[in-house]
PDB file of N, CA and C in Angstrom:
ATOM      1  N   UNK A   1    -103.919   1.343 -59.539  1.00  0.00           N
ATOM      2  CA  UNK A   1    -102.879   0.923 -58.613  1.00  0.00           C
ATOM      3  C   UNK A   1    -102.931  -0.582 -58.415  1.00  0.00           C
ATOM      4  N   UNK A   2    -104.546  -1.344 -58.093  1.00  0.00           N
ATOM      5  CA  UNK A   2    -104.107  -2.487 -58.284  1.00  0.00           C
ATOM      6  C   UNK A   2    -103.727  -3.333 -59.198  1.00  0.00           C
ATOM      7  N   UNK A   3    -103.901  -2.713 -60.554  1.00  0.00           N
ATOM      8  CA  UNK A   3    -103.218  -3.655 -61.886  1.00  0.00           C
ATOM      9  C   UNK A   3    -102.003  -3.254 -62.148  1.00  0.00           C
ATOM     10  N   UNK A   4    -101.368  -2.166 -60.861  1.00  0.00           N
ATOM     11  CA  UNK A   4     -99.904  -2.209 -61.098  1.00  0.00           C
ATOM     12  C   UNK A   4     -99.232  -3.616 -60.455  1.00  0.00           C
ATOM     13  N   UNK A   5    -100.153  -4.027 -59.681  1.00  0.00           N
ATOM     14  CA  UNK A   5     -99.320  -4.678 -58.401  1.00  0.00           C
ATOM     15  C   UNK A   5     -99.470  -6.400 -59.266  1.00  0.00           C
ATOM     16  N   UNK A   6    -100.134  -6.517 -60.750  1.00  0.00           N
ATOM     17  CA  UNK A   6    -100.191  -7.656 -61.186  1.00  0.00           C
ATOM     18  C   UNK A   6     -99.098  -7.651 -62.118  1.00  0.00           C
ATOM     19  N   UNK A   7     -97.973  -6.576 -61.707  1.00  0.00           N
ATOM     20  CA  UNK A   7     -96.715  -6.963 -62.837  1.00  0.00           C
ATOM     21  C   UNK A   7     -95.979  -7.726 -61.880  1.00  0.00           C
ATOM     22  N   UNK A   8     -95.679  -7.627 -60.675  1.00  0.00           N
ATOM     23  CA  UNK A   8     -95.015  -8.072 -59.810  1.00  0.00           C
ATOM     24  C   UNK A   8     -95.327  -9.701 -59.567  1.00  0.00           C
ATOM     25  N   UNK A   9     -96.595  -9.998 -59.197  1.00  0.00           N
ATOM     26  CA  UNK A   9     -97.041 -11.078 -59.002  1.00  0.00           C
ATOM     27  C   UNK A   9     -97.460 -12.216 -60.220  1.00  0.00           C
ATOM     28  N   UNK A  10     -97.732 -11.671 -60.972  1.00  0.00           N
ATOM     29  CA  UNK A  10     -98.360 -12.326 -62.583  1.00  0.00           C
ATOM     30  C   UNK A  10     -97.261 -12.437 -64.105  1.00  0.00           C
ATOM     31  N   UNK A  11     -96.627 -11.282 -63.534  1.00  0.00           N
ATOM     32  CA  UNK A  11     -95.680 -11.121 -65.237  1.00  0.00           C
ATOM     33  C   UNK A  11     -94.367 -10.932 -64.844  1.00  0.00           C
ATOM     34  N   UNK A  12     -93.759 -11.320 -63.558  1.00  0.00           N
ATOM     35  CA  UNK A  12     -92.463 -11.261 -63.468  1.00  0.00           C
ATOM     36  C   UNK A  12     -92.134 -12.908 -62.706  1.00  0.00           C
ATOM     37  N   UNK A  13     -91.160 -13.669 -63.288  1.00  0.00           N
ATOM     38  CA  UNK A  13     -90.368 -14.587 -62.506  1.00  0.00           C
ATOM     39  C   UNK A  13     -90.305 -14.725 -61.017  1.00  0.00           C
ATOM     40  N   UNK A  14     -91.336 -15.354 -60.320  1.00  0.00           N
ATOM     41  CA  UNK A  14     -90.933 -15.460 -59.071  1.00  0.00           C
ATOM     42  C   UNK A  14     -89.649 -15.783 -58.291  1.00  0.00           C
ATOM     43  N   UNK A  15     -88.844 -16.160 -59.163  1.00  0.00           N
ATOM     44  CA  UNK A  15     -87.453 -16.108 -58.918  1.00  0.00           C
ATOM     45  C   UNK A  15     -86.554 -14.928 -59.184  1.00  0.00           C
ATOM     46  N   UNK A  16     -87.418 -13.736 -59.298  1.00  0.00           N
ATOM     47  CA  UNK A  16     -86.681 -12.985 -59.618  1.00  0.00           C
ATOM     48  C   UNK A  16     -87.152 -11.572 -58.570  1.00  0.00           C
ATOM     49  N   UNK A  17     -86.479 -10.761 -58.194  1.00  0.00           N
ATOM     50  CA  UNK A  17     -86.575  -9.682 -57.029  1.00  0.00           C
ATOM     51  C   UNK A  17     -87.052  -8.731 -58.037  1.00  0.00           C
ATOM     52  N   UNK A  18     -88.233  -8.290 -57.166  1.00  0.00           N
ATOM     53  CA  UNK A  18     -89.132  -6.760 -58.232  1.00  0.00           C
ATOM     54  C   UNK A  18     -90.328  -6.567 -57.470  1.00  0.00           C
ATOM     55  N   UNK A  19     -90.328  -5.190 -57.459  1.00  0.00           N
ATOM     56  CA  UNK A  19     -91.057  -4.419 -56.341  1.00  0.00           C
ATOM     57  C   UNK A  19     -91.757  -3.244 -56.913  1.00  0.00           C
ATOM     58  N   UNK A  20     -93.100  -2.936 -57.190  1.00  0.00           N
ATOM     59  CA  UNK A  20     -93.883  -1.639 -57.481  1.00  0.00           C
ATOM     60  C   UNK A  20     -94.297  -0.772 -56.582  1.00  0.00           C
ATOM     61  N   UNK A  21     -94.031   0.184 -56.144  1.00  0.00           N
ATOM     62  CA  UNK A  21     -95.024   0.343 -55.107  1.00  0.00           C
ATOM     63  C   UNK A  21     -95.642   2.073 -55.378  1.00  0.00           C
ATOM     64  N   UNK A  22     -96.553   2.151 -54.874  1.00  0.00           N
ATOM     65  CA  UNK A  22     -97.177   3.437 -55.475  1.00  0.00           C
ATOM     66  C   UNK A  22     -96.855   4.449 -53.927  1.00  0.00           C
ATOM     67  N   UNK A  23     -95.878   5.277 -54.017  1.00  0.00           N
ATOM     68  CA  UNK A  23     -95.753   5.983 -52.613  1.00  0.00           C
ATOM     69  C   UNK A  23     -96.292   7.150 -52.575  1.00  0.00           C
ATOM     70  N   UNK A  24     -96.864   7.602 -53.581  1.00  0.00           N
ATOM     71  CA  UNK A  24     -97.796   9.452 -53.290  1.00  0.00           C
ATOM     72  C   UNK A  24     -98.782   8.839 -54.698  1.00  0.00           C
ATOM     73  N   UNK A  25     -99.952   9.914 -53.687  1.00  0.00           N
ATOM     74  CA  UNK A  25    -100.958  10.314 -54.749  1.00  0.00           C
ATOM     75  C   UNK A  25    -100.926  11.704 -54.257  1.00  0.00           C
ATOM     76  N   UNK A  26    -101.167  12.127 -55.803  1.00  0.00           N
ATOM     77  CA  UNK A  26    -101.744  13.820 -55.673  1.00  0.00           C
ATOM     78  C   UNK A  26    -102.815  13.909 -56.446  1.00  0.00           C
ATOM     79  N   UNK A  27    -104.029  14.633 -55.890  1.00  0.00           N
ATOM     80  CA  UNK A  27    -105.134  14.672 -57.234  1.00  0.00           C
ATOM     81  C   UNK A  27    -105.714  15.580 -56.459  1.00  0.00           C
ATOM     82  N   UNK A  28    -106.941  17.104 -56.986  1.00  0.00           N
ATOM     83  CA  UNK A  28    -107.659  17.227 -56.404  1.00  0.00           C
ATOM     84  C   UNK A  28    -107.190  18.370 -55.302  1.00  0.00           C
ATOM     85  N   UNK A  29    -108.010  19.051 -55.684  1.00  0.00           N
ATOM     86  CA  UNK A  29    -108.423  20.296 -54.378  1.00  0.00           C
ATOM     87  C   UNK A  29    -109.253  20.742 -53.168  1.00  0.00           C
ATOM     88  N   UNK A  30    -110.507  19.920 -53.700  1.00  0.00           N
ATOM     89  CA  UNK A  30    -111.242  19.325 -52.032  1.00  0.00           C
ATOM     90  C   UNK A  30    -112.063  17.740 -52.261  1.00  0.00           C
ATOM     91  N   UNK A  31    -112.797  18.031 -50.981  1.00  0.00           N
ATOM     92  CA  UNK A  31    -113.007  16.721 -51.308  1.00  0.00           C
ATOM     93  C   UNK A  31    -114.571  16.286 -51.799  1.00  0.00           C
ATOM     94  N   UNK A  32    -114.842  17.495 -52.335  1.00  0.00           N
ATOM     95  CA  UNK A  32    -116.626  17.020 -53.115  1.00  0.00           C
ATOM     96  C   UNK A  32    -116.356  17.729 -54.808  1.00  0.00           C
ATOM     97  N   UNK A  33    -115.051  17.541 -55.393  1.00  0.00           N
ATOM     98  CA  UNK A  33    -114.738  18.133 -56.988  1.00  0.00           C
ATOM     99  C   UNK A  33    -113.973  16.386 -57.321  1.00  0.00           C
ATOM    100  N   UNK A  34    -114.613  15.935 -58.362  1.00  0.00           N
ATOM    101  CA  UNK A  34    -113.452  15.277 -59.157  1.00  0.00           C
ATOM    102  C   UNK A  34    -112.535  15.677 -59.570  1.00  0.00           C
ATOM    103  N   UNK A  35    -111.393  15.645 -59.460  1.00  0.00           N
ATOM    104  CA  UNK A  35    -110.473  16.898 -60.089  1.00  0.00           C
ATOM    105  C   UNK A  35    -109.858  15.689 -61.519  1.00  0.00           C
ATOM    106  N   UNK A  36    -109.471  16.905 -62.677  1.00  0.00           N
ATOM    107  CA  UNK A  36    -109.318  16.862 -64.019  1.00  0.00           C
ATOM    108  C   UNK A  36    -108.026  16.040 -64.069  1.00  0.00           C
ATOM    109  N   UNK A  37    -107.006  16.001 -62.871  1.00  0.00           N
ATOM    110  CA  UNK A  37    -105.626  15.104 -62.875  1.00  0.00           C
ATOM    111  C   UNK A  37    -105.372  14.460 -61.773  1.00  0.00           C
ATOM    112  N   UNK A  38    -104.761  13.223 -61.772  1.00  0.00           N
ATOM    113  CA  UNK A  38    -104.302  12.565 -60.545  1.00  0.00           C
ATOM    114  C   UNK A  38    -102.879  12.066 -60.742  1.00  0.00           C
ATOM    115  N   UNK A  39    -101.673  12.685 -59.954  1.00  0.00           N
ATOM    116  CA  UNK A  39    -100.160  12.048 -60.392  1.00  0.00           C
ATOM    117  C   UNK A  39    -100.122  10.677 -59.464  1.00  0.00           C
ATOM    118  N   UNK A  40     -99.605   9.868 -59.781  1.00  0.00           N
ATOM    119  CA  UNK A  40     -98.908   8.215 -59.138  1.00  0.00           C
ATOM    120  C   UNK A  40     -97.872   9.185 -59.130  1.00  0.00           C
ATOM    121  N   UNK A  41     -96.655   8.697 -57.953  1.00  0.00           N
ATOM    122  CA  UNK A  41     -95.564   8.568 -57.981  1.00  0.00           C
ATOM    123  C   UNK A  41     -94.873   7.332 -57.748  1.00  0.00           C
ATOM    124  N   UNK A  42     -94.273   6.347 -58.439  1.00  0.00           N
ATOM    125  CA  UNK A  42     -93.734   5.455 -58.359  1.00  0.00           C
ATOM    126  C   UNK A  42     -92.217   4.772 -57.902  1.00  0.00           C
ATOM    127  N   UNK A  43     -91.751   3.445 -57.487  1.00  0.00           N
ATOM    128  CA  UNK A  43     -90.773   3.727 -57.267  1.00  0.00           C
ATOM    129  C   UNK A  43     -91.042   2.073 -57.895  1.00  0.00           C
ATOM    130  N   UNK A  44     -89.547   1.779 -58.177  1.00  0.00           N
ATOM    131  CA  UNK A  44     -89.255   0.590 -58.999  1.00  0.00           C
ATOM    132  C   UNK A  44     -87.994   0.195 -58.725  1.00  0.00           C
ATOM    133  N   UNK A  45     -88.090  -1.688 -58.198  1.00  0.00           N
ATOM    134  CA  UNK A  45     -86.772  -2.142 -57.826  1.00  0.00           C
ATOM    135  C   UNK A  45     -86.829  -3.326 -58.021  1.00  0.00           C
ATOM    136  N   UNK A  46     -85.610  -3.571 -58.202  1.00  0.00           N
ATOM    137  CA  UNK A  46     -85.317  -4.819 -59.042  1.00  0.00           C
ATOM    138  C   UNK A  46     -84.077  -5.308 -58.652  1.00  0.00           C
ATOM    139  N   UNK A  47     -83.334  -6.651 -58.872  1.00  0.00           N
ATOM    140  CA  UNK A  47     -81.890  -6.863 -58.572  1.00  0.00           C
ATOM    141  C   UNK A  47     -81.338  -6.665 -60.156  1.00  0.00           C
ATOM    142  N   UNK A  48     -82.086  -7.032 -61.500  1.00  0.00           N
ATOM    143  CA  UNK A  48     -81.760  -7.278 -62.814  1.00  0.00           C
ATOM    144  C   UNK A  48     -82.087  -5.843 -63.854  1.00  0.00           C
ATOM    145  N   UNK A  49     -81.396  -5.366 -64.736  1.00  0.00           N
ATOM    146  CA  UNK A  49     -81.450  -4.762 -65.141  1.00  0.00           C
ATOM    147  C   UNK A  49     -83.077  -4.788 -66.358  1.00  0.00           C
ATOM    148  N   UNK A  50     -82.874  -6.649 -66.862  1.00  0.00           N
ATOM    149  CA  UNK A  50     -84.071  -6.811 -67.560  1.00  0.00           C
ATOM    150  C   UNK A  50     -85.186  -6.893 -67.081  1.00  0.00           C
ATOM    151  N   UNK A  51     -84.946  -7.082 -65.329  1.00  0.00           N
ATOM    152  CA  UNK A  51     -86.404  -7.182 -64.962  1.00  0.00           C
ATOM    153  C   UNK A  51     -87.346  -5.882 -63.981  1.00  0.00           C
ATOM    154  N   UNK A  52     -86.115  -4.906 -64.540  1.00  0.00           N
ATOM    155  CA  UNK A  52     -86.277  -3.229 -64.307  1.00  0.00           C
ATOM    156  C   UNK A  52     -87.238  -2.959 -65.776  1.00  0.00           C
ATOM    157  N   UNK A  53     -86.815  -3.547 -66.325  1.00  0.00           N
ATOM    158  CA  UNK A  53     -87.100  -2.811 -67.750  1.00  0.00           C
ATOM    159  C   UNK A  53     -88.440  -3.428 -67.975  1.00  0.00           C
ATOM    160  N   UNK A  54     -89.001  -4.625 -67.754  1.00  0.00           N
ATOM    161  CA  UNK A  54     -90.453  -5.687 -67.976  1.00  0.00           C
ATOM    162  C   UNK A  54     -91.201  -4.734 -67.206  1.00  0.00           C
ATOM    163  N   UNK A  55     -90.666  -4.319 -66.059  1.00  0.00           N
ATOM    164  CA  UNK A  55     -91.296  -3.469 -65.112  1.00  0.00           C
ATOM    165  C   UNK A  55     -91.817  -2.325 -65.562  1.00  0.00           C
ATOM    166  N   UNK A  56     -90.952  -0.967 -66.217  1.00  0.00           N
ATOM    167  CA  UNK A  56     -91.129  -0.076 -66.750  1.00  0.00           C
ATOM    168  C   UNK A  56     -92.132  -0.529 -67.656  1.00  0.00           C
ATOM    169  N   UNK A  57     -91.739  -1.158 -68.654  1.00  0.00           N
ATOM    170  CA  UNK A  57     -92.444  -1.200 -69.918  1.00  0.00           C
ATOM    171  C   UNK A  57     -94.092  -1.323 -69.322  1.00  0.00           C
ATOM    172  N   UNK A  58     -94.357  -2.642 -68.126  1.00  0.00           N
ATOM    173  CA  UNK A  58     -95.749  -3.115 -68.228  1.00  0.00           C
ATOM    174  C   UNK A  58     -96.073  -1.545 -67.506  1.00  0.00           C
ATOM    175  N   UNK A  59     -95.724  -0.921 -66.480  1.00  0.00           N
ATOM    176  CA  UNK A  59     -96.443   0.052 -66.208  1.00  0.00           C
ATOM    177  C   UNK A  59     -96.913   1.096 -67.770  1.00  0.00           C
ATOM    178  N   UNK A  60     -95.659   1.461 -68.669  1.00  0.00           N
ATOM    179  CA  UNK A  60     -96.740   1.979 -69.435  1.00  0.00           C
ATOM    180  C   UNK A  60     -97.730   1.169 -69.997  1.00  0.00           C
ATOM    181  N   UNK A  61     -97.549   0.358 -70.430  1.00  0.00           N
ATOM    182  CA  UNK A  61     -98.676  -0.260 -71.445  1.00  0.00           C
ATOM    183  C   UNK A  61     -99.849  -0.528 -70.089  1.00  0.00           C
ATOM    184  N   UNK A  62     -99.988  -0.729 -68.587  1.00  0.00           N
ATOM    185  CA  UNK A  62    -101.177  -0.439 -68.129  1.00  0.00           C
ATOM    186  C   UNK A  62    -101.721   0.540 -67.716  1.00  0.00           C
ATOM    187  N   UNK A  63    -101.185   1.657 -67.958  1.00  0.00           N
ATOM    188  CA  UNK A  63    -101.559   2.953 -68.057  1.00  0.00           C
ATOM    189  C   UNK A  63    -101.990   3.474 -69.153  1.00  0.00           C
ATOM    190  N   UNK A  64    -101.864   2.998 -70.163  1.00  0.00           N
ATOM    191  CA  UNK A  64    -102.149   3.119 -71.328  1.00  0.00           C
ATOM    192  C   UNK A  64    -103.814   2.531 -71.158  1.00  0.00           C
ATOM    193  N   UNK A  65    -103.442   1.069 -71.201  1.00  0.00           N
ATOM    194  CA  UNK A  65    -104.742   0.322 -71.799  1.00  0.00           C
ATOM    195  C   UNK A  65    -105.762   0.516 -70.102  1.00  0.00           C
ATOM    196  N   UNK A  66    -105.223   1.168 -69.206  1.00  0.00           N
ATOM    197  CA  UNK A  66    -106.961   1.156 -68.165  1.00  0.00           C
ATOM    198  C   UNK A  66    -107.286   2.728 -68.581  1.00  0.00           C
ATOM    199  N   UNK A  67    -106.559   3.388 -69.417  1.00  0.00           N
ATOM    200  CA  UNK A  67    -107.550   4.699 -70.105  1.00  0.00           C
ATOM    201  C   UNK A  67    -108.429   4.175 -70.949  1.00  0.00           C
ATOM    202  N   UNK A  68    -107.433   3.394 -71.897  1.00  0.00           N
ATOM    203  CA  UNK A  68    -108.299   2.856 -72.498  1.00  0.00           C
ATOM    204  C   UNK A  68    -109.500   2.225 -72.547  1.00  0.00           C
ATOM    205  N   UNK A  69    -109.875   1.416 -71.380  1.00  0.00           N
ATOM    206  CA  UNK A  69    -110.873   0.873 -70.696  1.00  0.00           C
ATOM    207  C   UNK A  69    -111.594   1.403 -69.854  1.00  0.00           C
ATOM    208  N   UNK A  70    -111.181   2.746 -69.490  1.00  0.00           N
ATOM    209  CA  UNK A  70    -112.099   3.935 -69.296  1.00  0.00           C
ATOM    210  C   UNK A  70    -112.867   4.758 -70.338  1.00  0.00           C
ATOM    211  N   UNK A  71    -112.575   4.304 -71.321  1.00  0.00           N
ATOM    212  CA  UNK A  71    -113.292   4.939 -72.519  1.00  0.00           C
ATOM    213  C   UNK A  71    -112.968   6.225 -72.872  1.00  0.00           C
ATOM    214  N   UNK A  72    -111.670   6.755 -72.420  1.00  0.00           N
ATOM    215  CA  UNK A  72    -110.923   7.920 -72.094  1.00  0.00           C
ATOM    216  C   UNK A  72    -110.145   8.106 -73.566  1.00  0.00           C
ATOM    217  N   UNK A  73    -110.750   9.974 -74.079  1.00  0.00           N
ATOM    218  CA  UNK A  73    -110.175  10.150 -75.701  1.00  0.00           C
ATOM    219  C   UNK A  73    -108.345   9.941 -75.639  1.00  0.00           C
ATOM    220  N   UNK A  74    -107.699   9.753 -76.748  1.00  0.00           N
ATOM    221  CA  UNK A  74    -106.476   9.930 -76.941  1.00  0.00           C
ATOM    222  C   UNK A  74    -105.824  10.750 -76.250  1.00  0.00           C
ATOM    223  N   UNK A  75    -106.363  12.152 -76.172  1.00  0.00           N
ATOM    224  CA  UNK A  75    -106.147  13.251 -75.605  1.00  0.00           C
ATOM    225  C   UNK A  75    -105.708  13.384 -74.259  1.00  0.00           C
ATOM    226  N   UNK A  76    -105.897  12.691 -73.933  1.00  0.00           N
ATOM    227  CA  UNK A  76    -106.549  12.083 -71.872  1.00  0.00           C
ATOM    228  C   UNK A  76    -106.210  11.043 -71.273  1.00  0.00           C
ATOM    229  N   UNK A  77    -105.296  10.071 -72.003  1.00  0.00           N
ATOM    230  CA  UNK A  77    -104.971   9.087 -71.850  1.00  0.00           C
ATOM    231  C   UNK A  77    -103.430   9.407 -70.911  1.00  0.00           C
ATOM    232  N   UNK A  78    -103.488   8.168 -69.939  1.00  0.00           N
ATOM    233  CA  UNK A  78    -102.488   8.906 -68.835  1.00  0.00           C
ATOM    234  C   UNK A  78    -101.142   9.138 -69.320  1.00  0.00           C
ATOM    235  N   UNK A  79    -100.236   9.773 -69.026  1.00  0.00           N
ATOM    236  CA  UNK A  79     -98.986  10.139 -69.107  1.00  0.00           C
ATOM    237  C   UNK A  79     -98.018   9.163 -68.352  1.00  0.00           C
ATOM    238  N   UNK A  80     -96.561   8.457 -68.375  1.00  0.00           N
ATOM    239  CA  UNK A  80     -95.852   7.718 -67.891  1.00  0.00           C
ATOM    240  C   UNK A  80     -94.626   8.573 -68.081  1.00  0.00           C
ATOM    241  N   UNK A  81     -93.669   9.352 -67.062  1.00  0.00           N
ATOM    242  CA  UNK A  81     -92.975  10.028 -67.624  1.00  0.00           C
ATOM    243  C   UNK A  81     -91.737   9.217 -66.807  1.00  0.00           C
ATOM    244  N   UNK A  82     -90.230   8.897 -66.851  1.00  0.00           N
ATOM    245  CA  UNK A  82     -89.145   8.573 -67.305  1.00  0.00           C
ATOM    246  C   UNK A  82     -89.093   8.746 -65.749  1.00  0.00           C
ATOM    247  N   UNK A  83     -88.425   8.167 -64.178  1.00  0.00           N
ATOM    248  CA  UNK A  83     -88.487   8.669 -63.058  1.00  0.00           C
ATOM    249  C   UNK A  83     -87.394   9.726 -63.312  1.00  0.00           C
ATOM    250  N   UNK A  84     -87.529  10.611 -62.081  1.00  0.00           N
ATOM    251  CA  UNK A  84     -86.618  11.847 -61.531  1.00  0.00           C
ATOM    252  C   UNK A  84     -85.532  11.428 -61.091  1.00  0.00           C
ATOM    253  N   UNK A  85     -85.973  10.221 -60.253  1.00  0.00           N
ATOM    254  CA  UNK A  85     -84.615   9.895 -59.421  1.00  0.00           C
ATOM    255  C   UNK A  85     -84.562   8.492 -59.657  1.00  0.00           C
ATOM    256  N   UNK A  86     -83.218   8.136 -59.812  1.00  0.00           N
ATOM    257  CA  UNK A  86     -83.201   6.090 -60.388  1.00  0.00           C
ATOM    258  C   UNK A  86     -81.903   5.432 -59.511  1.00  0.00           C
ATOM    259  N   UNK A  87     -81.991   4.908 -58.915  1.00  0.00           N
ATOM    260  CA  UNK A  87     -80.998   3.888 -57.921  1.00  0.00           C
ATOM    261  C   UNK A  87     -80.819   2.877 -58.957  1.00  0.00           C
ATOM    262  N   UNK A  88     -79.220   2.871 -59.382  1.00  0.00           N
ATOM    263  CA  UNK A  88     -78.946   1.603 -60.620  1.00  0.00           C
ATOM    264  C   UNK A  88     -79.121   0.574 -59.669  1.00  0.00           C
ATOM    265  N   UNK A  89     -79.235  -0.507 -60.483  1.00  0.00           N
ATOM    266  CA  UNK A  89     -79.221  -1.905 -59.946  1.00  0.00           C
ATOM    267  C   UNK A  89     -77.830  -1.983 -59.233  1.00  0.00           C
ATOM    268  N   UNK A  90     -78.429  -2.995 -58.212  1.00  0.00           N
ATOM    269  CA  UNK A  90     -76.936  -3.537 -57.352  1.00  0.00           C
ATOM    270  C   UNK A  90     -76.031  -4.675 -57.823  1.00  0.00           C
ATOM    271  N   UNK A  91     -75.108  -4.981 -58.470  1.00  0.00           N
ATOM    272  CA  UNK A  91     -74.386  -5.800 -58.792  1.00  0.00           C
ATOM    273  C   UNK A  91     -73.165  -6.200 -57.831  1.00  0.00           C
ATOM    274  N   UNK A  92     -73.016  -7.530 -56.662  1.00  0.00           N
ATOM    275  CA  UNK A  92     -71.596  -7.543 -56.055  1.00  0.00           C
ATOM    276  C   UNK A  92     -71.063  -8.106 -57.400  1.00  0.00           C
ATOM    277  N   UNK A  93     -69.789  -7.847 -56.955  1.00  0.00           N
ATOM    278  CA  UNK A  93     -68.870  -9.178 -58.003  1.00  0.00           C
ATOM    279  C   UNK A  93     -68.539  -9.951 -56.940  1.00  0.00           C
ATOM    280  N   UNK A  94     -68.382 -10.810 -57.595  1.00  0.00           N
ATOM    281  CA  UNK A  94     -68.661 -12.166 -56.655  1.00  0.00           C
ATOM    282  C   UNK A  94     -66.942 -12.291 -55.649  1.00  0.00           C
ATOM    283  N   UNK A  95     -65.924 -11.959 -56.611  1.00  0.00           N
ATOM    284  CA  UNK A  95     -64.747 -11.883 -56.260  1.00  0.00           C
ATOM    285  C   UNK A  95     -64.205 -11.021 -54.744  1.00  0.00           C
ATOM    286  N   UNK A  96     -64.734 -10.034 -55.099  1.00  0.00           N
ATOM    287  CA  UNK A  96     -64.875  -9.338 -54.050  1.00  0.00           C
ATOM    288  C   UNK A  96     -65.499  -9.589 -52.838  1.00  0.00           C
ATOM    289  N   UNK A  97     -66.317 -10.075 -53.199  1.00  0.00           N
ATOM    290  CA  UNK A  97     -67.542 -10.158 -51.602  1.00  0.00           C
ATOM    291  C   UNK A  97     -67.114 -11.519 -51.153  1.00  0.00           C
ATOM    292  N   UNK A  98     -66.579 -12.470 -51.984  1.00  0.00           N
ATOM    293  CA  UNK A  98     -65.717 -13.529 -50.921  1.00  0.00           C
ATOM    294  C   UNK A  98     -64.913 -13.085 -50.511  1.00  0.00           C
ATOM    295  N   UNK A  99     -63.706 -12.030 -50.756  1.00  0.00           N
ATOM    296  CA  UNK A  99     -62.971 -11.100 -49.923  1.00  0.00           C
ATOM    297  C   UNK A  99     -63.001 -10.632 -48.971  1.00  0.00           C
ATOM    298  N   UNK A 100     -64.286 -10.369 -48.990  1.00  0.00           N
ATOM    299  CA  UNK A 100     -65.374  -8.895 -47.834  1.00  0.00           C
ATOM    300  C   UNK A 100     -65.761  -9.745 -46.870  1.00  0.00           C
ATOM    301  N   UNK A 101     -66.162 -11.259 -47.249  1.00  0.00           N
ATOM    302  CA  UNK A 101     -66.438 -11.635 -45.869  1.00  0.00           C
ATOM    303  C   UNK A 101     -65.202 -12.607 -45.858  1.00  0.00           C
ATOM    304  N   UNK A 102     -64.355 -13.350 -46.100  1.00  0.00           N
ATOM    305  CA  UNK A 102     -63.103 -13.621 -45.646  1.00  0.00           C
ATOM    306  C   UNK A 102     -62.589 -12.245 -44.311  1.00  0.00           C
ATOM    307  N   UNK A 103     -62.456 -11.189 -45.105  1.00  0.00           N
ATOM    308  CA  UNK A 103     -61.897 -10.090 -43.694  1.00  0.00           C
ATOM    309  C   UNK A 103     -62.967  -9.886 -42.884  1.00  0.00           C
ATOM    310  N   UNK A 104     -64.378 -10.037 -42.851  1.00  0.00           N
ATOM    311  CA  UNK A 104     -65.190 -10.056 -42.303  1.00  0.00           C
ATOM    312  C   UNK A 104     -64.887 -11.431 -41.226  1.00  0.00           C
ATOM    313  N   UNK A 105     -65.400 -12.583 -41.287  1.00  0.00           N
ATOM    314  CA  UNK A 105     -64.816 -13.882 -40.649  1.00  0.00           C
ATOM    315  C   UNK A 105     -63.616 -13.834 -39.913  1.00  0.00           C
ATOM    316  N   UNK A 106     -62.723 -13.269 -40.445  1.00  0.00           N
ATOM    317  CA  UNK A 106     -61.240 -13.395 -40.178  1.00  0.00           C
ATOM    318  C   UNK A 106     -61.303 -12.507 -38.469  1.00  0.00           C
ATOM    319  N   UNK A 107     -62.239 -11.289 -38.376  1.00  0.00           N
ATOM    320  CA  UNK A 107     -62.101 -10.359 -37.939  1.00  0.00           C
ATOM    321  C   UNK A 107     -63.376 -10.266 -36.827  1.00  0.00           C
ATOM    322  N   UNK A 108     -64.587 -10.746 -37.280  1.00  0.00           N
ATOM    323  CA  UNK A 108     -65.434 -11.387 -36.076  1.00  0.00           C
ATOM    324  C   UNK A 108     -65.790 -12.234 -36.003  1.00  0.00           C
ATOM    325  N   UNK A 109     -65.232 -13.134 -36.707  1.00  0.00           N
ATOM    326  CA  UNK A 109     -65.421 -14.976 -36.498  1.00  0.00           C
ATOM    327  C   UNK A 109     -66.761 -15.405 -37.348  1.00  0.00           C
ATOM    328  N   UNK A 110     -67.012 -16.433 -37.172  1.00  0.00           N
ATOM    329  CA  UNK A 110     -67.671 -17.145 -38.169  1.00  0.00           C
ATOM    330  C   UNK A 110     -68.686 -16.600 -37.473  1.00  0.00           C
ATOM    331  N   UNK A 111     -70.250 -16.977 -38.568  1.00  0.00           N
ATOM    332  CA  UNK A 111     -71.543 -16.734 -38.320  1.00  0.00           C
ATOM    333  C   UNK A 111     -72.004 -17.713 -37.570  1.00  0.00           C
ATOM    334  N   UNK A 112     -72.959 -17.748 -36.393  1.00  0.00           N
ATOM    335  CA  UNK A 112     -73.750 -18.649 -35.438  1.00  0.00           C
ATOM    336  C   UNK A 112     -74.708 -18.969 -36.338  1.00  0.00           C
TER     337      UNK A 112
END
C-alpha cells in the first residue's frame, strides 16, 4: 500500500490531479492464521484520461514487482483485475461553463 502511494507523489506530474487510495482490505479469518489471500480494493481518480492510465498501468507493474521482491513463485504473484465500477473522467467544455456561470452571475450576482 505504501508503494502505491509513490505513483501519486513520484511518477505523476504535480500539475496534474491523481489520487490512489486503498479503501478495503480483506484477508484472513482470525487473527493468529496468516491467511493464503489478501484483496486491495482500489479506487482511482484523475482529471486526464492519460493520467488514469500511468495510474493503472504503475499499480500493475507494482504489484507485480513487490511479489517479486517477496521472492513469491509465478504462481502467487498478485492479481490486478480491471475495476467493477469506473467514474469516466470529468471533462467541462469550456463553452458551456462560461454560459453556466454567466446565468449563474446574472442570477446571484457576482462572487465576493
Amino acid at each position: 500500500m505504501v508503494a502505491l502511494q509513490q505513483l501519486v507523489s513520484r511518477e505523476k506530474s504535480p500539475l496534474e490531479a491523481g489520487v490512489v487510495t486503498v479503501g478495503s482490505i480483506h484477508g484472513g479469518t482470525k487473527n493468529n492464521i496468516i491467511p493464503d489471500q489478501v484483496e486491495l480494493l482500489l479506487t482511482v481518480r484523475s482529471n486526464n484520461e492519460a493520467v488514469r492510465a500511468q495510474l493503472l498501468d504503475g499499480i500493475r507493474r507494482i504489484a507485480q514487482n513487490m511479489g517479486h521482491v517477496a521472492g513469491l513463485p509465478e504462481d502467487k504473484l498478485p492479481e490486478v483485475h480491471p475495476p467493477e465500477e469506473s467514474t469516466p473522467v470529468t471533462s467541462n467544455d469550456p463553452e458551456t461553463a462560461r454560459r453556466v456561470k454567466a446565468a449563474l452571475v446574472a442570477g446571484l450576482g457576482p462572487m465576493r
